[in-house]
N, C-alpha and C. Protein backbone atom coordinates (compact mmCIF):
# COMPACT_ATOMS: atom_id res chain seq x y z
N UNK A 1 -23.64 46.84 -8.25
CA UNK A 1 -22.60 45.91 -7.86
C UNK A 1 -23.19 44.49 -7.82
N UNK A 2 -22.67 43.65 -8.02
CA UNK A 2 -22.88 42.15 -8.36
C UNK A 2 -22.55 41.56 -7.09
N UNK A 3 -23.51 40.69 -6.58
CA UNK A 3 -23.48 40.23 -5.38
C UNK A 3 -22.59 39.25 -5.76
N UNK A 4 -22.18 38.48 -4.70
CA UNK A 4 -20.76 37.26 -4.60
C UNK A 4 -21.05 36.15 -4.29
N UNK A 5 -20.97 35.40 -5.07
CA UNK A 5 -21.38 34.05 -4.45
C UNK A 5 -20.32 33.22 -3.96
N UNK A 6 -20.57 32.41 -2.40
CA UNK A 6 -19.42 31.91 -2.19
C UNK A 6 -19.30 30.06 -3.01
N UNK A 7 -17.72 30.20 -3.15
CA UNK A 7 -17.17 29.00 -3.99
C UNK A 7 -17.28 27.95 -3.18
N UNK A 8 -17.77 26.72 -3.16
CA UNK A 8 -17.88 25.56 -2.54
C UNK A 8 -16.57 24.41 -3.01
N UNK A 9 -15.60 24.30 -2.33
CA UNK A 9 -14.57 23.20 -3.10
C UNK A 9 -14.14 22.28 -1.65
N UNK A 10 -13.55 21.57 -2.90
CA UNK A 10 -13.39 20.11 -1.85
C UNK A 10 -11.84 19.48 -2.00
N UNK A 11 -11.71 18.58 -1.33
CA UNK A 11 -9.91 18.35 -1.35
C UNK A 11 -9.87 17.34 -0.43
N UNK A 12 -9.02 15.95 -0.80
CA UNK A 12 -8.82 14.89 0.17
C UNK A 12 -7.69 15.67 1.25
N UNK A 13 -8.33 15.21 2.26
CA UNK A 13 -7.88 14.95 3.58
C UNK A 13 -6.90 13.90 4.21
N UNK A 14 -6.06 13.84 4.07
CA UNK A 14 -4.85 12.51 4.60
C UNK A 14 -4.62 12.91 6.13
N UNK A 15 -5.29 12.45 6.75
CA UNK A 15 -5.04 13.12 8.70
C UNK A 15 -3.99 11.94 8.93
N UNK A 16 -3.76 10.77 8.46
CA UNK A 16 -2.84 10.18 8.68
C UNK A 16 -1.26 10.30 9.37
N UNK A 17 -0.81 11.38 7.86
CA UNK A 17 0.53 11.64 8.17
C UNK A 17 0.78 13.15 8.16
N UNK A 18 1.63 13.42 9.08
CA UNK A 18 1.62 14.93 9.53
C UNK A 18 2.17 15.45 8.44
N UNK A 19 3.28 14.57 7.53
CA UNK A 19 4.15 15.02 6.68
C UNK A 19 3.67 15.27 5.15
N UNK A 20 2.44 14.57 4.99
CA UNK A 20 1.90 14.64 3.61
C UNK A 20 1.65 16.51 3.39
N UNK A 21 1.78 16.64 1.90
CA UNK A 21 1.48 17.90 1.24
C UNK A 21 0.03 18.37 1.67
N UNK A 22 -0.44 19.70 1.60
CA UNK A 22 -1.87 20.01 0.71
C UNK A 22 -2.19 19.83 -0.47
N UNK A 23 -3.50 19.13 -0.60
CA UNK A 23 -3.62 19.12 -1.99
C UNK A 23 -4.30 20.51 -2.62
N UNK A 24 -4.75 20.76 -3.54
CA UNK A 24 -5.31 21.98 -4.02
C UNK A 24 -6.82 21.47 -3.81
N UNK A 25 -7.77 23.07 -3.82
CA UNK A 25 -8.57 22.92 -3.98
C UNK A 25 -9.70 22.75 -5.26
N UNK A 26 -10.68 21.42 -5.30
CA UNK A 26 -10.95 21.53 -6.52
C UNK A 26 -12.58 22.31 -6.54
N UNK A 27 -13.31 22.28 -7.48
CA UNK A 27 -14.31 23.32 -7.11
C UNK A 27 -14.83 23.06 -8.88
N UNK A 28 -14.84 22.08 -9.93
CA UNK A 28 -15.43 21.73 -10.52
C UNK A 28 -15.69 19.97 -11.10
N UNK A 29 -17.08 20.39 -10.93
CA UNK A 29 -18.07 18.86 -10.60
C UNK A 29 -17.49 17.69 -10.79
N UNK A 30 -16.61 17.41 -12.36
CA UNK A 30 -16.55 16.10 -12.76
C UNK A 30 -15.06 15.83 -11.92
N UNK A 31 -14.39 17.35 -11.24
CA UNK A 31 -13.26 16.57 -10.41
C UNK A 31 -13.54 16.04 -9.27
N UNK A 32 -14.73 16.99 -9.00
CA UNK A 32 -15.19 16.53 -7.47
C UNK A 32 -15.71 15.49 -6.75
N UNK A 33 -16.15 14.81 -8.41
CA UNK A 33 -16.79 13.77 -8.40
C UNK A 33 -15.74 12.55 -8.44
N UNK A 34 -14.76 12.38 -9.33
CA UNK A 34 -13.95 11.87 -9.01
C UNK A 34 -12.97 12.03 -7.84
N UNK A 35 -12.94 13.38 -6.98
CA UNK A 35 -12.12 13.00 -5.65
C UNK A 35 -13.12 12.13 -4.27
N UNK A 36 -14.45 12.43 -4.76
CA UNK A 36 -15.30 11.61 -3.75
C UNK A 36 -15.31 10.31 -3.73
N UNK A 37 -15.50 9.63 -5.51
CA UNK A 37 -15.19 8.71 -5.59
C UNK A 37 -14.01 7.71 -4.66
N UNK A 38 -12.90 8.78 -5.18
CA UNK A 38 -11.39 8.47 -4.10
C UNK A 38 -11.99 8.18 -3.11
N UNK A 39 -12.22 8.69 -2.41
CA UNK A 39 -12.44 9.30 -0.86
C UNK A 39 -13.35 7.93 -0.60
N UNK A 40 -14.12 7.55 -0.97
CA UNK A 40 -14.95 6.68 -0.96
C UNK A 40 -14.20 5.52 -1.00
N UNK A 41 -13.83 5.11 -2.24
CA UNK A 41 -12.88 4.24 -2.42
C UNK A 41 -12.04 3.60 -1.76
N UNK A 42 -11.06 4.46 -1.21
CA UNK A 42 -9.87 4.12 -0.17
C UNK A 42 -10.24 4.25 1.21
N UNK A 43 -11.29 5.03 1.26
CA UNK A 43 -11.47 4.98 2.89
C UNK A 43 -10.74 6.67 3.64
N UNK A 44 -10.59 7.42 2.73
CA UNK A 44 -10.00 8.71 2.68
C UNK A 44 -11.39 9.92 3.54
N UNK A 45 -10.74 10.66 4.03
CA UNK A 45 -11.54 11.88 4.46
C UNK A 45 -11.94 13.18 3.18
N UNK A 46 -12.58 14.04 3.55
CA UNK A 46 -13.57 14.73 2.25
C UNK A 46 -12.57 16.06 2.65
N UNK A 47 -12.31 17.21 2.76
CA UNK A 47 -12.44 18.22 3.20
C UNK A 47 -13.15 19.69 2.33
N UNK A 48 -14.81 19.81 3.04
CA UNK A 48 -15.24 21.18 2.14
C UNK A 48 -14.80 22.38 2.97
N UNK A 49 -14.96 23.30 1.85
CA UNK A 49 -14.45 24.76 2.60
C UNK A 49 -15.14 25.84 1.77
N UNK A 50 -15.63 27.07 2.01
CA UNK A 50 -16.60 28.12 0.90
C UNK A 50 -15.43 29.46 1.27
N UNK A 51 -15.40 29.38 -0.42
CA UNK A 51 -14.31 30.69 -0.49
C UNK A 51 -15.22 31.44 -0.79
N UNK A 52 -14.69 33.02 0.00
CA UNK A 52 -15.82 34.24 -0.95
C UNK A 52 -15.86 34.72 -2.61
N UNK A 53 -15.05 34.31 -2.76
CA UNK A 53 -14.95 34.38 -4.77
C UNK A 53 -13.72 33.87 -5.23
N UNK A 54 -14.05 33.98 -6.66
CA UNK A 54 -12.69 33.39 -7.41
C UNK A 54 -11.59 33.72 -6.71
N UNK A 55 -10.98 34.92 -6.22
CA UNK A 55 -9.87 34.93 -6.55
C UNK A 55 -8.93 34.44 -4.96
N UNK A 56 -10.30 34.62 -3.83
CA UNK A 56 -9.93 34.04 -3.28
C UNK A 56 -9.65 32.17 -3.05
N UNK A 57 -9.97 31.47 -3.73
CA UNK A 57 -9.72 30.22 -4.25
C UNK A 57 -8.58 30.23 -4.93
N UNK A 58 -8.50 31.38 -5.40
CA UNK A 58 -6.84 31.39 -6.48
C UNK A 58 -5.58 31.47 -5.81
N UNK A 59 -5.70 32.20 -4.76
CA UNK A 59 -4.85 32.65 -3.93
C UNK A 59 -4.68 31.34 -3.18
N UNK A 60 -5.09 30.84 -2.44
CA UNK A 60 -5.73 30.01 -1.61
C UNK A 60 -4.71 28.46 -2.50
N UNK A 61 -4.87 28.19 -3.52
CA UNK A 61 -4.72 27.24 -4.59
C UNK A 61 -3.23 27.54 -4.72
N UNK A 62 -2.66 28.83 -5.12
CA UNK A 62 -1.60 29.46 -5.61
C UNK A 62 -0.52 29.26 -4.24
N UNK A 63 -1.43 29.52 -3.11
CA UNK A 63 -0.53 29.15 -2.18
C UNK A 63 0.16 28.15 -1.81
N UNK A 64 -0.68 26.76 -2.20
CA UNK A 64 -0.32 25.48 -1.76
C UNK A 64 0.45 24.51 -2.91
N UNK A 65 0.49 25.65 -4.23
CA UNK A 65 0.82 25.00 -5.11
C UNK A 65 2.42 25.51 -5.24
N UNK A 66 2.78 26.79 -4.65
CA UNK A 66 3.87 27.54 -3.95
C UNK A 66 4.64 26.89 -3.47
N UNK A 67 3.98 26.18 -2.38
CA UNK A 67 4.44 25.91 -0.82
C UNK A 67 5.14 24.27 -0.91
N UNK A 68 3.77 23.63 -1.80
CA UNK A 68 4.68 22.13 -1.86
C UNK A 68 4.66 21.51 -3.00
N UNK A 69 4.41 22.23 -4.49
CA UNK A 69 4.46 21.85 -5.76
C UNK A 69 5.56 22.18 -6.48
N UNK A 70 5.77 23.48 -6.55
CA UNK A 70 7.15 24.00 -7.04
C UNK A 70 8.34 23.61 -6.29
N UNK A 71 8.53 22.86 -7.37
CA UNK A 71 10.33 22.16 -6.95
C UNK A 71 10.64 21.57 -8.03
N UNK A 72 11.89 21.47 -8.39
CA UNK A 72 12.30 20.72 -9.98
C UNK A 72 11.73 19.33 -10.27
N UNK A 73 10.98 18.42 -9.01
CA UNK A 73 10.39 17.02 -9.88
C UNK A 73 9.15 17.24 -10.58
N UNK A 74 8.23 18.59 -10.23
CA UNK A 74 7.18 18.91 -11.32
C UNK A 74 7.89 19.54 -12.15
N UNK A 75 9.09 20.09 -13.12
CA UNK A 75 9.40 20.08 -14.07
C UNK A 75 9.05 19.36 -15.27
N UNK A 76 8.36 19.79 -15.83
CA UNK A 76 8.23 19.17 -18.08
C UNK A 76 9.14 18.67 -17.89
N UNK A 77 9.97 17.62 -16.98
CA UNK A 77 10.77 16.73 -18.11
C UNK A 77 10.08 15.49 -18.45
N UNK A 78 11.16 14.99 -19.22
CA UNK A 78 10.57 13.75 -20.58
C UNK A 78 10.15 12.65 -19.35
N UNK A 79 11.02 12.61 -18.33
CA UNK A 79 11.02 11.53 -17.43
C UNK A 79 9.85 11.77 -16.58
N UNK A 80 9.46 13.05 -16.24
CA UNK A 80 8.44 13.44 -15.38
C UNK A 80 7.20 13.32 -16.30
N UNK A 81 6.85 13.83 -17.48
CA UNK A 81 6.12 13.11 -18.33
C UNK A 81 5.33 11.99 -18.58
N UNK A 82 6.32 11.20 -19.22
CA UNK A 82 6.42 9.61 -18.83
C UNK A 82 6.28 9.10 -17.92
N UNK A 83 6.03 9.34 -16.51
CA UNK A 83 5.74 9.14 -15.44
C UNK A 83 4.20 8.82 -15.30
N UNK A 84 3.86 10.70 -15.59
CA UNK A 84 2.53 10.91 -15.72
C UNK A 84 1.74 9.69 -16.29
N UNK A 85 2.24 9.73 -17.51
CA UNK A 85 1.28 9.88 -18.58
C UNK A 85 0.95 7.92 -17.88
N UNK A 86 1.91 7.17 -16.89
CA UNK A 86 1.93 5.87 -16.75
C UNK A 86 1.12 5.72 -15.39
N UNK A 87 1.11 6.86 -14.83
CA UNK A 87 0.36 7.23 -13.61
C UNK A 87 -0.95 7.33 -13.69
N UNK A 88 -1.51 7.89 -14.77
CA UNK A 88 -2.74 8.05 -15.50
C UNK A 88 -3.53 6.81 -16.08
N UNK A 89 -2.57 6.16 -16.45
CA UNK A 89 -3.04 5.10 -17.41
C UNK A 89 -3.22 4.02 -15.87
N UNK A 90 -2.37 3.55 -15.01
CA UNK A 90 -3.03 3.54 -13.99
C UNK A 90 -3.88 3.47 -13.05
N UNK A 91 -4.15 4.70 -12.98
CA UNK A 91 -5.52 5.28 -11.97
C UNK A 91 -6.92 4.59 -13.15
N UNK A 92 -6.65 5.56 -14.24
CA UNK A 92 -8.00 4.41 -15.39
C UNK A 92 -8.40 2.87 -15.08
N UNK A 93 -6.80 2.25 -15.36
CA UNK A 93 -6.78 0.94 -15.21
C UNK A 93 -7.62 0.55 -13.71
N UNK A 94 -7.52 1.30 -12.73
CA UNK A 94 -8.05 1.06 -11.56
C UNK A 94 -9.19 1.15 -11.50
N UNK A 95 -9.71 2.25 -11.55
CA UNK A 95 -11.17 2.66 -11.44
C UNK A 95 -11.86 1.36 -12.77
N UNK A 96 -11.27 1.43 -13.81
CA UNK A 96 -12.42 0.17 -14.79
C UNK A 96 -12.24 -1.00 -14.03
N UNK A 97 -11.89 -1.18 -13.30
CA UNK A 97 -11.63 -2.36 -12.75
C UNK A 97 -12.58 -2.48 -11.72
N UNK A 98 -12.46 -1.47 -10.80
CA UNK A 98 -13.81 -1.01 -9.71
C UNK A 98 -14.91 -0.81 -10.49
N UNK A 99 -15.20 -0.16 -11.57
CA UNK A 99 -16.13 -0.18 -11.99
C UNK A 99 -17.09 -1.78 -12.49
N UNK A 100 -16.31 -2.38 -13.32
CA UNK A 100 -16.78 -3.38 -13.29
C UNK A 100 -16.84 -4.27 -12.44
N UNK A 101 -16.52 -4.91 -11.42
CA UNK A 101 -16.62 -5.17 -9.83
C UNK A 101 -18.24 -4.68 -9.43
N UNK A 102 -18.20 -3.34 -9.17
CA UNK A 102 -18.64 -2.79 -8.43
C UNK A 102 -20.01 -1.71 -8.83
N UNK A 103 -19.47 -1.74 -10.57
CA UNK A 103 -20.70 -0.65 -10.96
C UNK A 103 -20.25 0.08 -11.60
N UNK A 104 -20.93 1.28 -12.25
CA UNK A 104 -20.49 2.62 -12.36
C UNK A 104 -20.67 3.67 -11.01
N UNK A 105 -19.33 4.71 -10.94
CA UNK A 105 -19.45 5.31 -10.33
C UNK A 105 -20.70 6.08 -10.05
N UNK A 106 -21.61 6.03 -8.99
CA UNK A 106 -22.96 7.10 -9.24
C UNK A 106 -24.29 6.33 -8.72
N UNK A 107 -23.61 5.50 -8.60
CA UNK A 107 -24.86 3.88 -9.44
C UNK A 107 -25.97 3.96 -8.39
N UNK A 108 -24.70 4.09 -7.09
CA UNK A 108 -25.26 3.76 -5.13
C UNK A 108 -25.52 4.86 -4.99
N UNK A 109 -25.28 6.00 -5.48
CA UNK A 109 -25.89 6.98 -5.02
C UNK A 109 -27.56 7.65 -4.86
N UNK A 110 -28.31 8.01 -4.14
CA UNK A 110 -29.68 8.52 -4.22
C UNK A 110 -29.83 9.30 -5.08
């Protein structure tokens, strides 16, 4: 039998407002790296947590994506799309902007 290694993932924290969603948990590097960044950035909280294996992360993920994702405005539509795709372009626009300011992400780190 194959021993288990537990999953290490991470997820911003908004203690702010009682009403905000969960976000999902992420649990690979180059997202993680960009939610720290966030977290860093804005002045945001970290939250880690160690699942005992995949599937508990799946479940775990599946739940919160259940609970406050599924509803018709994450629908494929053209408008929800287009949203994205302006939401994205965005967040880029932001971070090159911090970046040059400020560095590359990584830069301050030890």
């Amino acid at each position: 039998m194959r021993p288990r290694v537990p999953i290490h993932a991470y997820r911003l924290a908004y203690s702010d407002s009682p009403y905000d969603s969960e976000l999902l948990w992420e649990w690979e590097r180059p997202y993680i790296d960009q939610l720290l960044w966030n977290a860093k950035t804005f002045g945001r909280q970290v939250a880690q947590r160690y699942f005992i294996d995949w599937d508990a992360l799946a479940a775990e993920n599946r739940r919160i994506w259940e609970a406050y994702y599924l509803w018709p405005a994450y629908e494929p539509w053209n408008t929800w799309q287009g949203w994205m795709s302006e939401y994205w372009t965005l967040v880029a626009t932001a971070q090159e902007v911090y970046e040059t300011q400020y560095g590359k992400q990584g830069e301050d780190r030890p």
